[in-house]
C-alpha atoms as a PDB file:
ATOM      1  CA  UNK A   1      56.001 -42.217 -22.691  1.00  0.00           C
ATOM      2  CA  UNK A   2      54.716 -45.597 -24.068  1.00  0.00           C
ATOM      3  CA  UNK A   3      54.964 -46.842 -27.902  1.00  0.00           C
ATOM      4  CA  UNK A   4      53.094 -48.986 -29.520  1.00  0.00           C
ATOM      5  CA  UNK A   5      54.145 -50.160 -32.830  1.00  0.00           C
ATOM      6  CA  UNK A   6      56.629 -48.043 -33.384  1.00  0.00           C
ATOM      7  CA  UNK A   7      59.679 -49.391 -35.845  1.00  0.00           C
ATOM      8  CA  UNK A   8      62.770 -48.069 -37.229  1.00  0.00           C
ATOM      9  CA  UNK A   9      62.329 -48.059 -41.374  1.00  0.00           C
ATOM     10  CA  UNK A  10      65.136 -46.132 -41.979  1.00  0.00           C
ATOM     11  CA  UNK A  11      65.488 -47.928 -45.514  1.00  0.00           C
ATOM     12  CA  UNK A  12      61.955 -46.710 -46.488  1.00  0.00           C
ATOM     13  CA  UNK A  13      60.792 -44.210 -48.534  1.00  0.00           C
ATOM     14  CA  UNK A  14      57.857 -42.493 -47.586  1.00  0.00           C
ATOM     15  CA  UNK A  15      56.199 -39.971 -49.263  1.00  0.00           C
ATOM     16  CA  UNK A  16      53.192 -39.096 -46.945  1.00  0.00           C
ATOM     17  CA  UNK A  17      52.943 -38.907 -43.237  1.00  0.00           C
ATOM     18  CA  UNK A  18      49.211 -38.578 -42.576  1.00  0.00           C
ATOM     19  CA  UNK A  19      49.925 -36.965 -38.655  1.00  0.00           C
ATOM     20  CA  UNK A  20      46.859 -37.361 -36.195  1.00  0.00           C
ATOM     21  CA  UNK A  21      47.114 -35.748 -32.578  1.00  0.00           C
ATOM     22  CA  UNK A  22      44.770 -37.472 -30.134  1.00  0.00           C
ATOM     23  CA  UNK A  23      43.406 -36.120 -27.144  1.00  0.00           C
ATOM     24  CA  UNK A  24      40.477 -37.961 -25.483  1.00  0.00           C
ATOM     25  CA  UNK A  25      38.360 -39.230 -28.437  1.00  0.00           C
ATOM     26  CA  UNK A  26      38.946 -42.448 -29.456  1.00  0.00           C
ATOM     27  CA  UNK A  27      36.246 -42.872 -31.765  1.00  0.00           C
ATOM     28  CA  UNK A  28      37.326 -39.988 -34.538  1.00  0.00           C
ATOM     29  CA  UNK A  29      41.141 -41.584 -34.612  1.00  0.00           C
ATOM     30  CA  UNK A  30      39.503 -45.121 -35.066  1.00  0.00           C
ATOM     31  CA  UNK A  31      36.563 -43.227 -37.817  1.00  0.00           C
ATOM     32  CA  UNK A  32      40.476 -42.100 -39.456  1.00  0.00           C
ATOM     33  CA  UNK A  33      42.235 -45.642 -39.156  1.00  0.00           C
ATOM     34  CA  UNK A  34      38.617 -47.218 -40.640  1.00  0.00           C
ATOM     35  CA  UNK A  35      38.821 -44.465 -43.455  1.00  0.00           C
ATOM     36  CA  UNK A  36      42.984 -45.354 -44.403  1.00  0.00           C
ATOM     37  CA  UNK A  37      42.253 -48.757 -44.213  1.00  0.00           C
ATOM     38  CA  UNK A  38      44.678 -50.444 -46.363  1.00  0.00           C
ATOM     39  CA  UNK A  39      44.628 -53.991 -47.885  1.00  0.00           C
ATOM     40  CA  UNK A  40      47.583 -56.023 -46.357  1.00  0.00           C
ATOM     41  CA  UNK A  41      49.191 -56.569 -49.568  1.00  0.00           C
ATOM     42  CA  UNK A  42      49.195 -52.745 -50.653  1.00  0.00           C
ATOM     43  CA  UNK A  43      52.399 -51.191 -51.832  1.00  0.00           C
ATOM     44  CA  UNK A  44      51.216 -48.325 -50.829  1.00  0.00           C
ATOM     45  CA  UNK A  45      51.911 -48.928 -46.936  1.00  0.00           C
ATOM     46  CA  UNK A  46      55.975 -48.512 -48.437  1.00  0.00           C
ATOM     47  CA  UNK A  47      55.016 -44.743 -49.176  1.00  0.00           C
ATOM     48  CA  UNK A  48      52.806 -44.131 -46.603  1.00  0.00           C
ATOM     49  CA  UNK A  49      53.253 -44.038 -42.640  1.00  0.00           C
ATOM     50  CA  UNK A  50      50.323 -42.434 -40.583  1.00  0.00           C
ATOM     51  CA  UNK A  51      51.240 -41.633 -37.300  1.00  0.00           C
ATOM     52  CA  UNK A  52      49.250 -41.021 -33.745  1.00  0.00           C
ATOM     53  CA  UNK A  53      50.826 -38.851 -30.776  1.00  0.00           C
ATOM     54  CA  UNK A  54      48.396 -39.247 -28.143  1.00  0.00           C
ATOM     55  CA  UNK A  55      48.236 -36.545 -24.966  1.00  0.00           C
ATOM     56  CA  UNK A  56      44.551 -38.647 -23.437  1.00  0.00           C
ATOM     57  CA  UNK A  57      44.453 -37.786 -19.919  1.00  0.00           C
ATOM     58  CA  UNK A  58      44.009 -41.870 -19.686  1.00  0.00           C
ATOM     59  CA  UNK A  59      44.366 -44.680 -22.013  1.00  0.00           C
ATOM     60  CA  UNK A  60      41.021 -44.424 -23.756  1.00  0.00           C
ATOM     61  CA  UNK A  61      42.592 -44.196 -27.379  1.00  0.00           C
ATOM     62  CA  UNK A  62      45.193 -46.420 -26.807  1.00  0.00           C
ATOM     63  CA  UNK A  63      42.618 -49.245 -25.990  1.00  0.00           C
ATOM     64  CA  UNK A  64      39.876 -48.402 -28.549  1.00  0.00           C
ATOM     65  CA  UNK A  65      43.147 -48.656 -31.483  1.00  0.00           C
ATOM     66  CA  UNK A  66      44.710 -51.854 -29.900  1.00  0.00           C
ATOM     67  CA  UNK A  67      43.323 -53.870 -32.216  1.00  0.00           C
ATOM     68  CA  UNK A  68      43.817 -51.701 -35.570  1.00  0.00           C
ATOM     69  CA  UNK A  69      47.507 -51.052 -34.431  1.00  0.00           C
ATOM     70  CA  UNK A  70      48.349 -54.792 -34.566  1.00  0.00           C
ATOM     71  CA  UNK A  71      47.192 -55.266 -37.847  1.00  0.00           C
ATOM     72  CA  UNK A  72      48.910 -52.072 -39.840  1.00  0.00           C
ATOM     73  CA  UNK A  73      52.972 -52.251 -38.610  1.00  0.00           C
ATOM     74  CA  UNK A  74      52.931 -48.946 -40.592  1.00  0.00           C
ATOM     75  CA  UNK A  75      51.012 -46.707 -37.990  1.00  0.00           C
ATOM     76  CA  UNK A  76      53.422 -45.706 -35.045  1.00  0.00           C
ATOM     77  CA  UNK A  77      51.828 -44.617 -31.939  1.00  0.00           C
ATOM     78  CA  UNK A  78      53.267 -43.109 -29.166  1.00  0.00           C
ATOM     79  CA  UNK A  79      51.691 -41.842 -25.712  1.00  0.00           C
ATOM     80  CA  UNK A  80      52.442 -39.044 -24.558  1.00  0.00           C
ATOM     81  CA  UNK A  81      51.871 -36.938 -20.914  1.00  0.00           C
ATOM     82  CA  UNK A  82      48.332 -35.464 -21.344  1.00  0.00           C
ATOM     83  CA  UNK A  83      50.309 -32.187 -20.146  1.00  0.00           C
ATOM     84  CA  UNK A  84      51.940 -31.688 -23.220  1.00  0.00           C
ATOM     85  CA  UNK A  85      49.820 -29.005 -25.100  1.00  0.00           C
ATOM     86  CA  UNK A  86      48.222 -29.231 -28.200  1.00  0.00           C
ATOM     87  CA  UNK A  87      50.571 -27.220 -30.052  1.00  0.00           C
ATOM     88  CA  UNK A  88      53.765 -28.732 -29.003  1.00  0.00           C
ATOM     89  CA  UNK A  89      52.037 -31.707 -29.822  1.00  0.00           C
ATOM     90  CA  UNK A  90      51.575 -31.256 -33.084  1.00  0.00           C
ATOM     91  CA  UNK A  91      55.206 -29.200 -33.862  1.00  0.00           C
ATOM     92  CA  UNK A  92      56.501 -33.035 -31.947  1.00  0.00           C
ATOM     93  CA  UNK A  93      54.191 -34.862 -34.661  1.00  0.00           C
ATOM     94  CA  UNK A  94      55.622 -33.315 -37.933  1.00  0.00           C
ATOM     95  CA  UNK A  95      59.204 -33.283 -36.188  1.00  0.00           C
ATOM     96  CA  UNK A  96      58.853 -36.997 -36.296  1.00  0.00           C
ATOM     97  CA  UNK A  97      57.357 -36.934 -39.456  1.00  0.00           C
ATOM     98  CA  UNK A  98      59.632 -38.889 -42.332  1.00  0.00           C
ATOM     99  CA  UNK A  99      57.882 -38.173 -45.460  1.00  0.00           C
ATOM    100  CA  UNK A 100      58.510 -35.479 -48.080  1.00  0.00           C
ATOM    101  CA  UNK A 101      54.795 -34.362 -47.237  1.00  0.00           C
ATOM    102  CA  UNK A 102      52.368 -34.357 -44.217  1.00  0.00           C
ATOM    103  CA  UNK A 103      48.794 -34.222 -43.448  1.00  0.00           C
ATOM    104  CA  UNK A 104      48.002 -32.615 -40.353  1.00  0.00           C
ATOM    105  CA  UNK A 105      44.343 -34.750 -39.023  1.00  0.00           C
ATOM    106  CA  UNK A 106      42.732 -33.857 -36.141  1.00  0.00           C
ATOM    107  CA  UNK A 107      40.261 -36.047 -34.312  1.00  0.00           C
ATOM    108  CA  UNK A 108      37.502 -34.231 -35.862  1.00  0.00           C
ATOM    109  CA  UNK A 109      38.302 -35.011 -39.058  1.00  0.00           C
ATOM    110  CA  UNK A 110      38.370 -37.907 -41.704  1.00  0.00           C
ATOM    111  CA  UNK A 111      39.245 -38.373 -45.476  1.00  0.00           C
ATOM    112  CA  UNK A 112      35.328 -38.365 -47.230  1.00  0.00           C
ATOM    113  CA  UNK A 113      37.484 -39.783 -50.429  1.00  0.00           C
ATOM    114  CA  UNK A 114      37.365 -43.326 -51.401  1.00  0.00           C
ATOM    115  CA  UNK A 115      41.126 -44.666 -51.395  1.00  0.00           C
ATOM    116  CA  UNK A 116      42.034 -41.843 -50.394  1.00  0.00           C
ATOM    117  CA  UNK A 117      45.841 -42.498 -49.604  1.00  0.00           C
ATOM    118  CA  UNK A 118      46.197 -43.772 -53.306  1.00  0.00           C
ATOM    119  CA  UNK A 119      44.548 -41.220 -54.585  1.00  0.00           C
ATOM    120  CA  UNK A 120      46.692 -38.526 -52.451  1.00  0.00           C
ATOM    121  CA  UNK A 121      50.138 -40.256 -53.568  1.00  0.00           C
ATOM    122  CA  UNK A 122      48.909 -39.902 -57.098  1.00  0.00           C
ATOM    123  CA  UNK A 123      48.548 -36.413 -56.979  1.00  0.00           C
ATOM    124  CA  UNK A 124      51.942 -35.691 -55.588  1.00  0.00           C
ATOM    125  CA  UNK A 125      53.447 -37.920 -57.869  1.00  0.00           C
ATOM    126  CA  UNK A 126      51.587 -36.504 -60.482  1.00  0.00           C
ATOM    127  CA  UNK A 127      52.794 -32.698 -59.931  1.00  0.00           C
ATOM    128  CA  UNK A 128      56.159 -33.346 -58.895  1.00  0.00           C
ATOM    129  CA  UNK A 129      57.817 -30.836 -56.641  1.00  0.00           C
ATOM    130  CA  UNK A 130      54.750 -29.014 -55.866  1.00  0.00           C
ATOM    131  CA  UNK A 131      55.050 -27.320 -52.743  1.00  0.00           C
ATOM    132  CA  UNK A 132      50.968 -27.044 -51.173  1.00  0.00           C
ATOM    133  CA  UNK A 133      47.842 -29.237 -52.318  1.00  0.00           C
ATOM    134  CA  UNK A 134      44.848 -27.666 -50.871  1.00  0.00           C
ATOM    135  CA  UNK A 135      42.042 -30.409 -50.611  1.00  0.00           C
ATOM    136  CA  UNK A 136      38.302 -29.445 -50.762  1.00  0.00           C
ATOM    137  CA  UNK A 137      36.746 -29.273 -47.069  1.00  0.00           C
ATOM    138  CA  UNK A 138      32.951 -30.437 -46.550  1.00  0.00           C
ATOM    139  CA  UNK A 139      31.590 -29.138 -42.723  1.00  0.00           C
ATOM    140  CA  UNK A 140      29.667 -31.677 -41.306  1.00  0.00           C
ATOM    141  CA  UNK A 141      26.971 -31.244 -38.390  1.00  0.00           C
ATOM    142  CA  UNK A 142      25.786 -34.074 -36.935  1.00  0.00           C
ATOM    143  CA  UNK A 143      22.901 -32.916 -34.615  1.00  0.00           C
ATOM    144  CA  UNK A 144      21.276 -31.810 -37.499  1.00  0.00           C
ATOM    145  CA  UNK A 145      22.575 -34.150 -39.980  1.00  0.00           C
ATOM    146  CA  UNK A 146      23.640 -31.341 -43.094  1.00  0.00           C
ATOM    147  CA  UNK A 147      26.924 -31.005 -44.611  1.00  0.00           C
ATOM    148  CA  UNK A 148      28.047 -28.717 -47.304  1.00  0.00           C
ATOM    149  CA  UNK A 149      31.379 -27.174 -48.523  1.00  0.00           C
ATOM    150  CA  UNK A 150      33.413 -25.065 -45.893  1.00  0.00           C
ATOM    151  CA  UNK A 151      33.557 -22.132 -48.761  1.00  0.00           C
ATOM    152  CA  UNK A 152      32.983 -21.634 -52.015  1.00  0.00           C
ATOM    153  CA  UNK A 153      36.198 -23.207 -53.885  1.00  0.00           C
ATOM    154  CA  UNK A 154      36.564 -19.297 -55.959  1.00  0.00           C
ATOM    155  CA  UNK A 155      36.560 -17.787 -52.862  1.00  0.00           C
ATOM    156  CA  UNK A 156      39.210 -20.307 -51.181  1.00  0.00           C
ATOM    157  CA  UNK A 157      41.848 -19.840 -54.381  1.00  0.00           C
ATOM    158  CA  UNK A 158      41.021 -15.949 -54.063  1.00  0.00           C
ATOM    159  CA  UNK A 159      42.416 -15.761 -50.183  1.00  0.00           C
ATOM    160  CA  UNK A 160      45.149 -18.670 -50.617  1.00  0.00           C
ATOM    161  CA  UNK A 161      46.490 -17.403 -53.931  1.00  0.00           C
ATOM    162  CA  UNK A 162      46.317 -13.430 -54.055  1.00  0.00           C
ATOM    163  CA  UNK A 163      44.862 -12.175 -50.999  1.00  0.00           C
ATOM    164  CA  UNK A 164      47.178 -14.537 -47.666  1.00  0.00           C
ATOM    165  CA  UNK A 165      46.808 -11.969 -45.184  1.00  0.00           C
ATOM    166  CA  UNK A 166      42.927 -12.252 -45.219  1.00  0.00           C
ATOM    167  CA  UNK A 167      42.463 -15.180 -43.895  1.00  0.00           C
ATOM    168  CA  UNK A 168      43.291 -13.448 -40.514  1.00  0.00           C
ATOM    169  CA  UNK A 169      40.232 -12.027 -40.868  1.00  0.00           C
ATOM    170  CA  UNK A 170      38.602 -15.327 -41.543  1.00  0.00           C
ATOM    171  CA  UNK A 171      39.764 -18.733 -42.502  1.00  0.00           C
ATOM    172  CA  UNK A 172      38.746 -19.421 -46.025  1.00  0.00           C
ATOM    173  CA  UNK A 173      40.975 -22.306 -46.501  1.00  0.00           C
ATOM    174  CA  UNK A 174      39.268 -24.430 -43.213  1.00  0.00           C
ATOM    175  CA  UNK A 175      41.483 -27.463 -41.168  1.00  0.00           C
ATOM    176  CA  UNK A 176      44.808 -28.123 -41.415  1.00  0.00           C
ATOM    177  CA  UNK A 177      43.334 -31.730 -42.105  1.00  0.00           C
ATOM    178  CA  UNK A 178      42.852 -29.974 -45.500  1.00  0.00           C
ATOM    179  CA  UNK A 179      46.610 -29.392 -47.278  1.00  0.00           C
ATOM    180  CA  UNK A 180      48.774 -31.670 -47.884  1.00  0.00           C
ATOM    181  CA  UNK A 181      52.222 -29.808 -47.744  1.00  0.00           C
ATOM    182  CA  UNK A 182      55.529 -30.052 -48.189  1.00  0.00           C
ATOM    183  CA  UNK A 183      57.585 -30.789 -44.873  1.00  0.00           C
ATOM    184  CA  UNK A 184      60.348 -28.428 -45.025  1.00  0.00           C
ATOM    185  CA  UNK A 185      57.894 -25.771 -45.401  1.00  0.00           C
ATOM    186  CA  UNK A 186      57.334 -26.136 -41.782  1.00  0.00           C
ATOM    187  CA  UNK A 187      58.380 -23.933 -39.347  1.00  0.00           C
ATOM    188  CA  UNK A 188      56.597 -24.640 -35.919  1.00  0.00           C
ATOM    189  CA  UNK A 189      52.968 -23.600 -34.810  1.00  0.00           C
ATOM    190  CA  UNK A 190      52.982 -20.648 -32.857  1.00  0.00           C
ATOM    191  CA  UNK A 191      51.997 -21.638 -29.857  1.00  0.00           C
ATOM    192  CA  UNK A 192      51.476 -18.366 -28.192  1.00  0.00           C
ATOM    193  CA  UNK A 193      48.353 -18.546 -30.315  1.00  0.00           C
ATOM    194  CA  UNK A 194      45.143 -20.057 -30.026  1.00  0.00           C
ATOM    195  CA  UNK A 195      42.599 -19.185 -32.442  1.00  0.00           C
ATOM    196  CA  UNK A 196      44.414 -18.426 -35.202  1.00  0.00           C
ATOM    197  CA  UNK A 197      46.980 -21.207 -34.833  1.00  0.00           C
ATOM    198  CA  UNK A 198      46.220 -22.559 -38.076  1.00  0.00           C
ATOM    199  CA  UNK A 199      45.739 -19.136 -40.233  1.00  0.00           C
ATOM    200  CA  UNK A 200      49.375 -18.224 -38.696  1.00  0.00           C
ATOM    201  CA  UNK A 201      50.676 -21.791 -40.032  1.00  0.00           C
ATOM    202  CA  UNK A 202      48.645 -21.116 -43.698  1.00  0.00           C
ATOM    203  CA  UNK A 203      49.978 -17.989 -44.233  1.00  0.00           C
ATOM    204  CA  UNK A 204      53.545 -18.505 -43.510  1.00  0.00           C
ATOM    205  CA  UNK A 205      53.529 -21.644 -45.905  1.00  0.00           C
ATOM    206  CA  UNK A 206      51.780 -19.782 -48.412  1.00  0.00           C
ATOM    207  CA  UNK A 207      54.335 -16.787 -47.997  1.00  0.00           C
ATOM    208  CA  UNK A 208      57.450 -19.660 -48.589  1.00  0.00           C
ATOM    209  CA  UNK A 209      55.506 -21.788 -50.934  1.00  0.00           C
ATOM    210  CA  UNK A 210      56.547 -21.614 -54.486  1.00  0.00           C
ATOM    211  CA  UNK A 211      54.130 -23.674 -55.996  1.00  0.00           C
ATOM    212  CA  UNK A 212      50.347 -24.826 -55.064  1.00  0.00           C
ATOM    213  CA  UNK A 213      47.345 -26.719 -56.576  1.00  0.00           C
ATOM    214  CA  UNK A 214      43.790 -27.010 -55.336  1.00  0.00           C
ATOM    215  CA  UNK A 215      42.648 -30.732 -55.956  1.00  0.00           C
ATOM    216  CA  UNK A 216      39.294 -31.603 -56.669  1.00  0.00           C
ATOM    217  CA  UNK A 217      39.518 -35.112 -56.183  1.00  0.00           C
ATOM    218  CA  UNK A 218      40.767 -35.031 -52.529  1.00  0.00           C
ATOM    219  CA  UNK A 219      38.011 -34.466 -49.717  1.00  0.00           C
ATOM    220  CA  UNK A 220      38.109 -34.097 -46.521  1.00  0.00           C
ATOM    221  CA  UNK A 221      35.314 -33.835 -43.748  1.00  0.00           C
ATOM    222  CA  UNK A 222      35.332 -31.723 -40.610  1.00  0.00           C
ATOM    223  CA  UNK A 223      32.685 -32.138 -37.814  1.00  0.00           C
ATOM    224  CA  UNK A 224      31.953 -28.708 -36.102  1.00  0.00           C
ATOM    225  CA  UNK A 225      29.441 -29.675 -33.140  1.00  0.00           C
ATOM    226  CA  UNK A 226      31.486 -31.675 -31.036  1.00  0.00           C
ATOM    227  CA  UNK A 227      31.228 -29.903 -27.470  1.00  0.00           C
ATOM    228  CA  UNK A 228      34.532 -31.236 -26.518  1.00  0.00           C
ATOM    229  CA  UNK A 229      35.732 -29.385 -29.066  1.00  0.00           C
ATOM    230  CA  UNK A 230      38.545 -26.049 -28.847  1.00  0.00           C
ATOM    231  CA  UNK A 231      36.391 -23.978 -30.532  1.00  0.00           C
ATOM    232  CA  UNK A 232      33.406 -25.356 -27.732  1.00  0.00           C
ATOM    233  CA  UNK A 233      36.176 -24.619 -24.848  1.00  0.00           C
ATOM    234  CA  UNK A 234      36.562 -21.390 -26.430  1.00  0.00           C
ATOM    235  CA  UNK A 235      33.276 -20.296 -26.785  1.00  0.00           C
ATOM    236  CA  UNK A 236      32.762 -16.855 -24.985  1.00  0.00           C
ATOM    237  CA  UNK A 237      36.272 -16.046 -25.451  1.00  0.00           C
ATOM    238  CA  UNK A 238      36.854 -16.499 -28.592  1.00  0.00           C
ATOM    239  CA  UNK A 239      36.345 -12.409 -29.566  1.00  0.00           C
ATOM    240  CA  UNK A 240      38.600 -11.019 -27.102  1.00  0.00           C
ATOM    241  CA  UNK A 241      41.512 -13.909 -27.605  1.00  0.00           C
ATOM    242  CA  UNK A 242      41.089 -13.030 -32.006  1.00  0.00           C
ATOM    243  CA  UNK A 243      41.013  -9.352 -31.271  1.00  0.00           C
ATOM    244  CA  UNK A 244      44.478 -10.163 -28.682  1.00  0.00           C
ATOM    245  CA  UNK A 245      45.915 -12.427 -31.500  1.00  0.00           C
ATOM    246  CA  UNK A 246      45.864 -10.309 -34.498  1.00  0.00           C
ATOM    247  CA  UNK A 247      47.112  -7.412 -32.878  1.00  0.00           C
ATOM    248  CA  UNK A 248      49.926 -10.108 -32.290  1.00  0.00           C
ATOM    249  CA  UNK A 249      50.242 -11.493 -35.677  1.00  0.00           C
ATOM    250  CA  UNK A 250      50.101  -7.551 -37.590  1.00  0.00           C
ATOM    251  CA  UNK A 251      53.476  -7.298 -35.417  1.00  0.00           C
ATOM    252  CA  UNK A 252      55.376 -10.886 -36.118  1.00  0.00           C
ATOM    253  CA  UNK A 253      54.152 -10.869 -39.708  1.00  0.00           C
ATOM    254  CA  UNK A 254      54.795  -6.880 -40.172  1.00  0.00           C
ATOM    255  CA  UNK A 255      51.390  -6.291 -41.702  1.00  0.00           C
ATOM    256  CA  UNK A 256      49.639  -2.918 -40.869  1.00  0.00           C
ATOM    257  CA  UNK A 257      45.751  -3.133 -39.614  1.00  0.00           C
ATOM    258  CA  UNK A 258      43.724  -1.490 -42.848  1.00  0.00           C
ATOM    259  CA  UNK A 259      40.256  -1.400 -41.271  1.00  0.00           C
ATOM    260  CA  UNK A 260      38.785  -1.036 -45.207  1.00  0.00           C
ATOM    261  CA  UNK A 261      40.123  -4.021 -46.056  1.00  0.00           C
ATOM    262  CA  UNK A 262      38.669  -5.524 -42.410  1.00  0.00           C
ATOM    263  CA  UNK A 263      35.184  -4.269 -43.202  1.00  0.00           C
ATOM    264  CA  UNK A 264      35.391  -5.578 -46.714  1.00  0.00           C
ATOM    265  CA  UNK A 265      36.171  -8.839 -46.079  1.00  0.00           C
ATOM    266  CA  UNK A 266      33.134  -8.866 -43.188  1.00  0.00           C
ATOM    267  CA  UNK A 267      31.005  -7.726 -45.582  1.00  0.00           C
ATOM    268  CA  UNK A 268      31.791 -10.360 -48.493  1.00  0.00           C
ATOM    269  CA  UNK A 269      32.365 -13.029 -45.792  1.00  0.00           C
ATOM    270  CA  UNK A 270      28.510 -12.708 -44.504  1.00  0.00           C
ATOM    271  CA  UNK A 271      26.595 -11.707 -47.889  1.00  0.00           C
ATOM    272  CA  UNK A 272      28.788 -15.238 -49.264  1.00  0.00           C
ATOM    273  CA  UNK A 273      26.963 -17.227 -45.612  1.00  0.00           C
ATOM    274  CA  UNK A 274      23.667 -15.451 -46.278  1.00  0.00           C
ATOM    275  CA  UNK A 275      23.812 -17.258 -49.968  1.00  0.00           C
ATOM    276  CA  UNK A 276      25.220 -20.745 -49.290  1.00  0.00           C
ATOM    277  CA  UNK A 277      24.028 -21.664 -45.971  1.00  0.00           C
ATOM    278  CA  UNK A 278      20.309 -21.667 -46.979  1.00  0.00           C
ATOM    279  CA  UNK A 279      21.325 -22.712 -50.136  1.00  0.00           C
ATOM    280  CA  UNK A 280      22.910 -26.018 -48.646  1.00  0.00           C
ATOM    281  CA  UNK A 281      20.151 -25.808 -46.094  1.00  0.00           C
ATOM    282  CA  UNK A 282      17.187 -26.488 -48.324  1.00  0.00           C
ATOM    283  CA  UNK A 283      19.411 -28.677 -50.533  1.00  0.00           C
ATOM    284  CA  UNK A 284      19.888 -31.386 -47.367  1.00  0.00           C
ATOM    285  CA  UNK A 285      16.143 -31.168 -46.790  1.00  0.00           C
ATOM    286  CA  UNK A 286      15.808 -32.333 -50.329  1.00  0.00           C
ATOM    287  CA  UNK A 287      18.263 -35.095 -50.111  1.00  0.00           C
ATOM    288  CA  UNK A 288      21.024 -33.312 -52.433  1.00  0.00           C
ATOM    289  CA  UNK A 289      24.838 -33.280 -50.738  1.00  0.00           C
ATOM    290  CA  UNK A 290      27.998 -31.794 -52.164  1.00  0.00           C
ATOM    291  CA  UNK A 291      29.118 -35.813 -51.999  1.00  0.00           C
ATOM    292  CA  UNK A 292      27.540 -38.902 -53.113  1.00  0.00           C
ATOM    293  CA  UNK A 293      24.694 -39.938 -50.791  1.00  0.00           C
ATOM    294  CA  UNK A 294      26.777 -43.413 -49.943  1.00  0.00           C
ATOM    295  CA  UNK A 295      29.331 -41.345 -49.040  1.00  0.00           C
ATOM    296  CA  UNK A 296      27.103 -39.108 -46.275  1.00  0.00           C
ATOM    297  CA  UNK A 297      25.554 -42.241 -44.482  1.00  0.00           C
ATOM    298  CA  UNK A 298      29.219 -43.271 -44.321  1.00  0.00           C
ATOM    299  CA  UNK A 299      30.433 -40.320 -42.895  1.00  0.00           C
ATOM    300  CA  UNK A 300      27.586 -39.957 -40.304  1.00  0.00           C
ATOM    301  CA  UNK A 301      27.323 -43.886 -39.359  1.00  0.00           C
END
């Protein structure tokens, strides 16, 4: 294992750990770095720590962050063996972890919100002791240059707030990139799971969370055409390995398969896609975005 930039600040308070696995991308974690950009004189590098556990099967991250890693003494980075899996790589991320809350951000993903560490400290400051804050999600494709939100924020507060053990069925809530939680809700990712790794993670926070909030002035964008991608590697498998999982999870979580419920959600989950994907469709072709048009050249440059 090599570290870069890594420094004992035992003395420190932090409040957020913004976590970011790596694994053969370099661009997205420098898009992240470019996007938490601090000013060198910002207090807000005392509360903050971001930090990058990279499994690269070579030093291509490492090299393309050199640079950025110099600059910012609050970003610890530490290579690992590209062996270690995914999962234990991100259980090893939030062990390490020494603020009261962490962000989990994969490669894929990016803050869309200007100052958006200030902005995220604010809002835990602001509600203090809250336990989950769900951020708003914008799905980005970059082939064909359209964005709009992941699902319906309604629908989102529905599954989170009364209805957990849907999002089995399908993830309303989107990337982990998207709540900001409370650290010693944690547990550990399952990581006899693939698919659902994430819904298995939401679910158990939401079942030990005591209080949540769903923050409109926190975005976060999540590219979904990346062929290097898990769900790309997945792709072909991915129906067999969901139908394997949640026959897995109805058994660790004690839940009981109620195909009404299954169809139900199926059926809302499409007639809700068959309404907001042309919706957003036309909407792009017009030049109208869920986000400031500044904001989309940004996020596609």
């Amino acid at each position: 294992m090599r570290s870069v930039n890594f420094q004992k600040k035992e003395n420190r308070e932090v409040i957020l750990s913004i976590l970011l696995p790596a694994y053969n991308y370099p661009l997205g974690i420098q898009k992240i770095l470019d996007y938490l950009k601090l000013p060198d004189d910002s207090e807000l590098k005392s509360k903050v720590e971001i930090i990058i556990f990279d499994n690269s099967i070579d030093a291509c991250v490492e090299s393309q962050i050199e640079t950025t890693l110099k600059k910012n003494k609050h970003i610890v980075y530490n290579n690992y063996s590209y062996k270690t899996v995914a999962c234990k790589n991100w259980n090893k991320l939030i062990d390490k972890a020494r603020g009261a809350y962490y962000i989990l951000m994969h490669h894929d993903e990016f803050p869309l919100t200007k100052n958006f560490i200030s902005k995220a400290i604010e809002e835990i400051e602001e509600h203090k002791d809250i336990d989950v804050i769900i951020m708003d999600c914008i799905v980005m494709n970059k082939s064909t240059g359209s964005l709009r939100p992941h699902v319906p924020s309604f629908i989102r507060k529905k599954f989170f707030e009364n209805f957990p053990r849907w999002l089995f069925i399908r993830n309303a809530i989107g990337p982990t990139a998207t709540l900001i939680v409370k650290r010693s809700l944690h547990s550990g990712f399952d990581c006899r799971l693939e698919w659902l790794i994430d819904v298995d993670e939401y679910y158990s926070i939401r079942k030990r969370a005591k209080s949540w909030i769903f923050s409109n002035n926190l975005l976060v964008g999540s590219y979904t055409d990346r062929d290097e991608s898990i769900t790309s590697s997945l792709k072909g498998e991915i129906k067999n390995i969901r139908r394997d999982e949640l026959k897995y999870l109805y058994k660790k979580h004690h839940l009981r398969e109620n195909r009404f419920y299954l169809c139900m959600v199926i059926i809302l989950w499409v007639g809700m896609r068959v309404i907001t994907r042309p919706y957003w469709y036309i909407m792009n072709r017009i030049g109208k975005y869920p986000v400031p048009t500044e904001v989309v050249k940004k996020a596609f440059k």
